[in-house]
C-alpha atoms as a PDB file:
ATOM      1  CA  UNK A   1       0.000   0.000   0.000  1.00  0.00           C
ATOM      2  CA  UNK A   2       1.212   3.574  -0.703  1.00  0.00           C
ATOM      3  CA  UNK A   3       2.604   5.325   2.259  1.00  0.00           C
ATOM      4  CA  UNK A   4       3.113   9.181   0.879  1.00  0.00           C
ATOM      5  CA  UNK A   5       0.816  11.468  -0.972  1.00  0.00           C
ATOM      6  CA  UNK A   6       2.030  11.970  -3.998  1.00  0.00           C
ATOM      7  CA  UNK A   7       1.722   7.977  -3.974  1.00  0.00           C
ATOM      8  CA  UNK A   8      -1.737   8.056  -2.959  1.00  0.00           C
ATOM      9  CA  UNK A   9      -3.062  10.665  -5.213  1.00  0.00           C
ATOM     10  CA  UNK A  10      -1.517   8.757  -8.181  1.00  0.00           C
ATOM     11  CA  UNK A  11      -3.310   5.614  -7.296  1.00  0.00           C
ATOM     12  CA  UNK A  12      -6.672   8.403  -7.548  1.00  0.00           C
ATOM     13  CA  UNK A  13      -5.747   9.624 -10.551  1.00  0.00           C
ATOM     14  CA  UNK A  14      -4.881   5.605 -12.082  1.00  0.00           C
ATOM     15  CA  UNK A  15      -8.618   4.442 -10.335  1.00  0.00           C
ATOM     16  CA  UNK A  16     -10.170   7.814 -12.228  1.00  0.00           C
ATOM     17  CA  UNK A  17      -8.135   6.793 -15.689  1.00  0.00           C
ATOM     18  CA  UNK A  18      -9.113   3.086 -15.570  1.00  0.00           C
ATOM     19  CA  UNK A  19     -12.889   3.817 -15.308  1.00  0.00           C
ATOM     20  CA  UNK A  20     -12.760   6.443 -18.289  1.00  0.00           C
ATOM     21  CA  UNK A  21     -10.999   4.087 -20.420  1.00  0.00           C
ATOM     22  CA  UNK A  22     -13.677   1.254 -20.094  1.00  0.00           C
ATOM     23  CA  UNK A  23     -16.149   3.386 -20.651  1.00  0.00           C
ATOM     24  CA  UNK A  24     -14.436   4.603 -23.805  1.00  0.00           C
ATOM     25  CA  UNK A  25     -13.464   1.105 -25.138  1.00  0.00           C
ATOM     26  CA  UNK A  26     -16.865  -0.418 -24.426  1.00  0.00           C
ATOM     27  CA  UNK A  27     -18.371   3.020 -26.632  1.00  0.00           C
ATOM     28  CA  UNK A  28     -15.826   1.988 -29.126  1.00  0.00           C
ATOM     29  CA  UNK A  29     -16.396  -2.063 -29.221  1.00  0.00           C
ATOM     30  CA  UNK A  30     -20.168  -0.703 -29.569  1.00  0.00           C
ATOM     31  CA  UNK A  31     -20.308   0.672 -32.398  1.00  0.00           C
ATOM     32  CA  UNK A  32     -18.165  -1.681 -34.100  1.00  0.00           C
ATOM     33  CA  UNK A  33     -20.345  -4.328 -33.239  1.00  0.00           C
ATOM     34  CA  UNK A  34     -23.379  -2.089 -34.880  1.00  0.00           C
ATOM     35  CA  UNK A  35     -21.746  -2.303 -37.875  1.00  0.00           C
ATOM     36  CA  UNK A  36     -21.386  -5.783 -37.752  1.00  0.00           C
ATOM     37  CA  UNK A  37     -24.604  -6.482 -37.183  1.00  0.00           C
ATOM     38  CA  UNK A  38     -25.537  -4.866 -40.146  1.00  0.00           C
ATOM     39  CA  UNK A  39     -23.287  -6.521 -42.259  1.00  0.00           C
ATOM     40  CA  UNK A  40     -24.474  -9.825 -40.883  1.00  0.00           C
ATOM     41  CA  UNK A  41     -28.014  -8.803 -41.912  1.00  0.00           C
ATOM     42  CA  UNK A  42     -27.248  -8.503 -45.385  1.00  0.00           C
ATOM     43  CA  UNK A  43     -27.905  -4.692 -45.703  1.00  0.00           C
ATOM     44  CA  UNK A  44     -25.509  -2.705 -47.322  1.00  0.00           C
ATOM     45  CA  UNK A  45     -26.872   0.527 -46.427  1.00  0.00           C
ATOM     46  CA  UNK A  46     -26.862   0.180 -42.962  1.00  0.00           C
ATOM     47  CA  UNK A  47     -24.002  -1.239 -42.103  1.00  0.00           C
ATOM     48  CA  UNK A  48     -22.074   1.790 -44.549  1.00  0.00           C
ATOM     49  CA  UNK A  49     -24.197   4.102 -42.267  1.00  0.00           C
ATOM     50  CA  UNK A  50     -23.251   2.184 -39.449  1.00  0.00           C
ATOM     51  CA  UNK A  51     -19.249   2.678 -40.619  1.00  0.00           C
ATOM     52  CA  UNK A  52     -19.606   5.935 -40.885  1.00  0.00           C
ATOM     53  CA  UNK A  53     -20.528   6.640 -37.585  1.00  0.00           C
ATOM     54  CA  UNK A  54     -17.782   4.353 -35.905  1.00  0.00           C
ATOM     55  CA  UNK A  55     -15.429   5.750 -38.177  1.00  0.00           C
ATOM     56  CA  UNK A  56     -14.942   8.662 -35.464  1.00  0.00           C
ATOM     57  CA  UNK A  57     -15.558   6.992 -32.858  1.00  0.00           C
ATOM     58  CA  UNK A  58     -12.526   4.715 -33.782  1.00  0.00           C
ATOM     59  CA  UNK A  59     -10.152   7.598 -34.528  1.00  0.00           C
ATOM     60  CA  UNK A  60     -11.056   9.623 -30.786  1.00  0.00           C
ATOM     61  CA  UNK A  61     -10.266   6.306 -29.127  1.00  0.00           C
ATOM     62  CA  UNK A  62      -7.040   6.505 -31.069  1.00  0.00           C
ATOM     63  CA  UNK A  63      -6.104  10.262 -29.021  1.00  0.00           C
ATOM     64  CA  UNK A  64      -7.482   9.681 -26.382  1.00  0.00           C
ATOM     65  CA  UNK A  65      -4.852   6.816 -25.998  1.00  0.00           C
ATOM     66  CA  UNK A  66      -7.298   3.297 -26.107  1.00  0.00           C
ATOM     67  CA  UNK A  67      -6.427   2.151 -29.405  1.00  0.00           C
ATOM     68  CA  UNK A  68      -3.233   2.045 -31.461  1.00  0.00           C
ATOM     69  CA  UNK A  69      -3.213   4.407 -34.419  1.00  0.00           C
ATOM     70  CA  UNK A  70      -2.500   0.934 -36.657  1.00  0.00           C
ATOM     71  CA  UNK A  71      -5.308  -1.093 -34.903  1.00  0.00           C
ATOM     72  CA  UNK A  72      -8.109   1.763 -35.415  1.00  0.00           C
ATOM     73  CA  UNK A  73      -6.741   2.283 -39.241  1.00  0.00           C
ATOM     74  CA  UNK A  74      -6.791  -1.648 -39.764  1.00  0.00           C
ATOM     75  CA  UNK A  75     -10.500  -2.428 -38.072  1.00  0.00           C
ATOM     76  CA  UNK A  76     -11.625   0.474 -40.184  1.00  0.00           C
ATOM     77  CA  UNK A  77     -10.445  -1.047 -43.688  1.00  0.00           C
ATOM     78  CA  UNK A  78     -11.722  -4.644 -42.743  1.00  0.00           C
ATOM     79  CA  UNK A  79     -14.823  -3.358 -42.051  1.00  0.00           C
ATOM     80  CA  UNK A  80     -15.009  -1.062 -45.050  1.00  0.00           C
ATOM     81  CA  UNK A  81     -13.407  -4.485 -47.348  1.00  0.00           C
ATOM     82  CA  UNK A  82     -16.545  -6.748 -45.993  1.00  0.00           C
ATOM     83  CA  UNK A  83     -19.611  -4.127 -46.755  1.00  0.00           C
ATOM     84  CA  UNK A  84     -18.050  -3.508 -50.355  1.00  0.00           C
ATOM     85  CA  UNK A  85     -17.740  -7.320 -50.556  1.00  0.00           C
ATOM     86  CA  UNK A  86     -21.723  -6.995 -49.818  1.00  0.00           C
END
């Protein structure tokens, strides 16, 4: 257990960071999981729709620090690969 302050108020801070990031991935995994839906469906014009929207979503994840910039790019173009292949 921490025995100073500064030690303390980082384990806070860490407790504080953890729960954002969850949040943040889970938002993330969400709307990737929309889209997918929609491509398992069949329909073409939701699930572009759908890609559109997580598009962003994907990219803020990426500076806010939850995804890899490679990850985010490469998710996005699989995605993008299966609705054309619709």
């Amino acid at each position: 257990m921490a025995h100073h302050k500064s030690a303390k108020k980082r384990i806070r801070q860490t407790e504080r960071r953890t729960d954002v990031n969850d949040a943040r991935t889970s938002r993330v995994r969400t709307f990737v999981k929309k889209v997918e839906t929609a491509i398992a469906s069949g329909d073409k014009t939701a699930a572009s729709t759908a890609l559109r929207a997580a598009e962003p979503e994907l990219q803020r994840g990426v500076t806010k620090g939850v995804l890899h910039r490679n990850a985010a790019s490469r998710k996005i173009s699989r995605l993008s690969k299966r609705i054309k292949a619709l």
